[in-house]
Protein backbone atom coordinates (compact mmCIF):
# COMPACT_ATOMS: atom_id res chain seq x y z
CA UNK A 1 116.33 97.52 129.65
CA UNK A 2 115.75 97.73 133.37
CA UNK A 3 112.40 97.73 134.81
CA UNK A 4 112.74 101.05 136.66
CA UNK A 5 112.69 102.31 132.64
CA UNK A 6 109.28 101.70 131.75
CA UNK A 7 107.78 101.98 135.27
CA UNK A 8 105.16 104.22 133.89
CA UNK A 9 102.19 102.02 132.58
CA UNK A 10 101.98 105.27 129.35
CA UNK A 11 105.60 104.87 128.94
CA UNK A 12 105.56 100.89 128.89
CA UNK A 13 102.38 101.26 126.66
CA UNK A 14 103.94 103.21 123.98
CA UNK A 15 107.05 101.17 124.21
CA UNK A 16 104.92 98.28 122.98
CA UNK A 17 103.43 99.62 120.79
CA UNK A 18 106.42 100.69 119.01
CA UNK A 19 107.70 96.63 119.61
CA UNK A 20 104.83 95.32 117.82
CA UNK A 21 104.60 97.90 115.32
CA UNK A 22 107.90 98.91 114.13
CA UNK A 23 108.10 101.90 111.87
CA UNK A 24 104.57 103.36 112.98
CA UNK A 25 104.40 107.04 113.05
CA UNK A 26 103.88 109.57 115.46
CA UNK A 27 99.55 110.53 114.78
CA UNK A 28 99.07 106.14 114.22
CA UNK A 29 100.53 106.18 118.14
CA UNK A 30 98.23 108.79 119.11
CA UNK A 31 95.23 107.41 117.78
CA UNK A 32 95.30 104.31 118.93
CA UNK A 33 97.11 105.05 122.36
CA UNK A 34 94.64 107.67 123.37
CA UNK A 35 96.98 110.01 125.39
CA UNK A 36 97.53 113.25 124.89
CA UNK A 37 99.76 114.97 122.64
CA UNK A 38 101.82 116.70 125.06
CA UNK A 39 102.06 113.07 127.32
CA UNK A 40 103.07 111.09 123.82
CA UNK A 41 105.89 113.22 122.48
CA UNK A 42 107.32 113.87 126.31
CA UNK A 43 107.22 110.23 126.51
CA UNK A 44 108.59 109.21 123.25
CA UNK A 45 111.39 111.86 123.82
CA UNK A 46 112.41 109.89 126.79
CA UNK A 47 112.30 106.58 125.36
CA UNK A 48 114.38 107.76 122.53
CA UNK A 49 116.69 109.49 125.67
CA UNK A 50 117.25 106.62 127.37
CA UNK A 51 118.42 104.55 124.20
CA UNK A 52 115.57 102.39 124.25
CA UNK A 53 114.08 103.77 121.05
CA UNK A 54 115.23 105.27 117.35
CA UNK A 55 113.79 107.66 115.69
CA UNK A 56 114.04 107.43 111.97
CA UNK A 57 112.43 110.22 109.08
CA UNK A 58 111.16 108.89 105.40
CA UNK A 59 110.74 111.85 104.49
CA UNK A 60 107.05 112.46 105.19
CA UNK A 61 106.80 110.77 108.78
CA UNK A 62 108.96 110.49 112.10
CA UNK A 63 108.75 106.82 112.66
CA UNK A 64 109.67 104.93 115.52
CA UNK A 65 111.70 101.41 116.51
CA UNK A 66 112.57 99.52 119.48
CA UNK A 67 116.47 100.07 119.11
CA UNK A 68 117.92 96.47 119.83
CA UNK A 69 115.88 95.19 116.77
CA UNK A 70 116.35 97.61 113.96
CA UNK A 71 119.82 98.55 112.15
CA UNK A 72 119.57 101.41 109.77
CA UNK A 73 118.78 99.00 106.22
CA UNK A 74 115.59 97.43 108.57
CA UNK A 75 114.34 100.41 109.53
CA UNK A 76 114.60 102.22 105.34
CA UNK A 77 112.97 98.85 104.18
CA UNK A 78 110.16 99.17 107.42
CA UNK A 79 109.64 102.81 105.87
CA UNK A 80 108.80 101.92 102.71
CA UNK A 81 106.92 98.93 103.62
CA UNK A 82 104.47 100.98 105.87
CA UNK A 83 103.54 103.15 102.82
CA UNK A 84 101.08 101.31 100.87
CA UNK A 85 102.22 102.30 97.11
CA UNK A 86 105.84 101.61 98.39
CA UNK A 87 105.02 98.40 99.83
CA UNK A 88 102.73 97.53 96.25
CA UNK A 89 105.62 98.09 94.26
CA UNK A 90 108.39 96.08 96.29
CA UNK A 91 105.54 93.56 95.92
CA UNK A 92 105.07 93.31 92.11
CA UNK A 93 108.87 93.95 91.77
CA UNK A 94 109.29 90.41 94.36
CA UNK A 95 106.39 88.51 92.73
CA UNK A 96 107.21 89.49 89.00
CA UNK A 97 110.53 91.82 88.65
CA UNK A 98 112.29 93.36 87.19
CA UNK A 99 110.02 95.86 85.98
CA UNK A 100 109.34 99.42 84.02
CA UNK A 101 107.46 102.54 85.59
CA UNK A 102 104.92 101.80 83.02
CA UNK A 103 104.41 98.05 84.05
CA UNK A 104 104.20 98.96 87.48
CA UNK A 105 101.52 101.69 86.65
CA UNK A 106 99.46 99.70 85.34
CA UNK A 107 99.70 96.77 87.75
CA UNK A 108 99.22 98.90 90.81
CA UNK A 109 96.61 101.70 88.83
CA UNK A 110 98.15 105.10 89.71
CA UNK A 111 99.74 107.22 87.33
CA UNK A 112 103.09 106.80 86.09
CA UNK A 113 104.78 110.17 87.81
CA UNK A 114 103.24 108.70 91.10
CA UNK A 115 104.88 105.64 89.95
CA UNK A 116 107.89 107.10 89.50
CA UNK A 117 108.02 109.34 92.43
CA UNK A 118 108.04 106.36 94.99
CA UNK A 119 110.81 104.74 92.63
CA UNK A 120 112.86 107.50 93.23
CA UNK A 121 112.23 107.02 97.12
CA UNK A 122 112.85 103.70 97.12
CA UNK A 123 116.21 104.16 94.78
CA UNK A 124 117.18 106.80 96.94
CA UNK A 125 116.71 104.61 100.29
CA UNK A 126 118.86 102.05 98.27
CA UNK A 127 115.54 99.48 98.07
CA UNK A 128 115.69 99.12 94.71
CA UNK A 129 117.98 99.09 91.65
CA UNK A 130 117.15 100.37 88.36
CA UNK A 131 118.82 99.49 84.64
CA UNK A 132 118.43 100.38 81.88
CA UNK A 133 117.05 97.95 79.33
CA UNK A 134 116.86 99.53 75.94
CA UNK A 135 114.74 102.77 75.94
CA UNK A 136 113.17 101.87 79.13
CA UNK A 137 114.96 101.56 82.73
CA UNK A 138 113.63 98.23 84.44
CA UNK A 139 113.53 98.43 88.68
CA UNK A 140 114.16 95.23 90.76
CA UNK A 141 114.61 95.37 94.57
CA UNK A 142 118.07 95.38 95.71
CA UNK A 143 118.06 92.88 98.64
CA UNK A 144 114.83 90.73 98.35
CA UNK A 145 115.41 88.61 100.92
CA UNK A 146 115.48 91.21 103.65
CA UNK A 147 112.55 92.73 102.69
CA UNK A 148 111.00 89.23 102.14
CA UNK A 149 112.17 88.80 105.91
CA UNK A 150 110.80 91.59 106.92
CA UNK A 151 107.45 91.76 105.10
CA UNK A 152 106.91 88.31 106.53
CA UNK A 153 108.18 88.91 110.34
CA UNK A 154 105.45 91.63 110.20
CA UNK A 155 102.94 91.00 108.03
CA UNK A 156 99.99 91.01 110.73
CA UNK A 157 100.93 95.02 111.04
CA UNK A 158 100.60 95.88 107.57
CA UNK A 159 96.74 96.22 106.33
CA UNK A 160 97.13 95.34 102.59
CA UNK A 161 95.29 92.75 101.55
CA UNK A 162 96.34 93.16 97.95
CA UNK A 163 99.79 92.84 98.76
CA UNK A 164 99.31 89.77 101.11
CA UNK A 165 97.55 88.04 98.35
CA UNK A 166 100.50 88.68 95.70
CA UNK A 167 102.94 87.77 97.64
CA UNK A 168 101.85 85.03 100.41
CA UNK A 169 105.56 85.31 101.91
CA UNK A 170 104.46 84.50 105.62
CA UNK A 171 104.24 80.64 104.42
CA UNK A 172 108.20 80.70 103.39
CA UNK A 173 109.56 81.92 106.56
């Protein structure tokens, strides 16, 4: 990336952001950029433009990544990991797996369709692997040490205490 790219002190700002914060969405930028709306997407449309961003979609949020750093497996695992229940569950599956929907309900205290729902997200973003084991299908995560790698690499971005505690990954890498 040439300077004359991120001459702009918004654009540069944004682009930054985006470098420390890989995977945020499009209203965390705004809030904590403090430009306008119409400024942030014409800038974020340019960045992605000129190559030096990608834009991914998990399904509830556009999310954003510097696009040197993230290949299309970093950014699914950086989606799950920024939503909290998704990030709880890879968790629990890491610290304790494999696991059933109903273990993981109770360890993480939401319902078991909630539960189930973000299996199904994570299963579909091929983040976890499910098998059956008797009359009960048992989830473990499908490459642990990427999303160990991950988790760890940006753990300071993520505000889940919970899940820092459970796991303490950031003292392996």
């Amino acid at each position: 990336m040439s300077e004359p790219d991120l001459e702009l002190d918004s654009r540069r700002a944004i682009y930054q952001r985006i470098t420390d914060t890989p995977g945020i969405h499009f209203r965390a930028l705004l809030d904590e950029l403090d430009y306008a709306q119409g400024t942030l997407q014409y800038q974020l449309r340019w960045l992605a433009d000129e190559g030096l961003i990608d834009v991914s979609d998990d399904g509830k949020y556009t999310r954003y990544y510097p696009a040197a750093d993230f290949d299309g497996p970093d950014q699914r695992v950086m989606n799950a990991l920024r939503r909290e229940y998704s990030r709880r569950i890879l968790a629990h599956l890491l610290a304790d797996g494999p696991l059933s929907t109903s273990e993981l309900s109770d360890r993480i205290g939401k319902a078991q369709s909630t539960v189930s729902w973000h299996l199904s997200n994570l299963a579909e973003a091929d983040l976890v692997t499910k098998e059956r084991d008797g009359r009960q299908v048992v989830y473990g995560v499908e490459d642990p040490e990427r999303v160990k790698y991950l988790y760890t690499l940006y753990q300071q971005s993520f505000t889940d205490r919970v899940v820092d505690r459970l796991l303490g990954l950031w003292n392996r890498y």
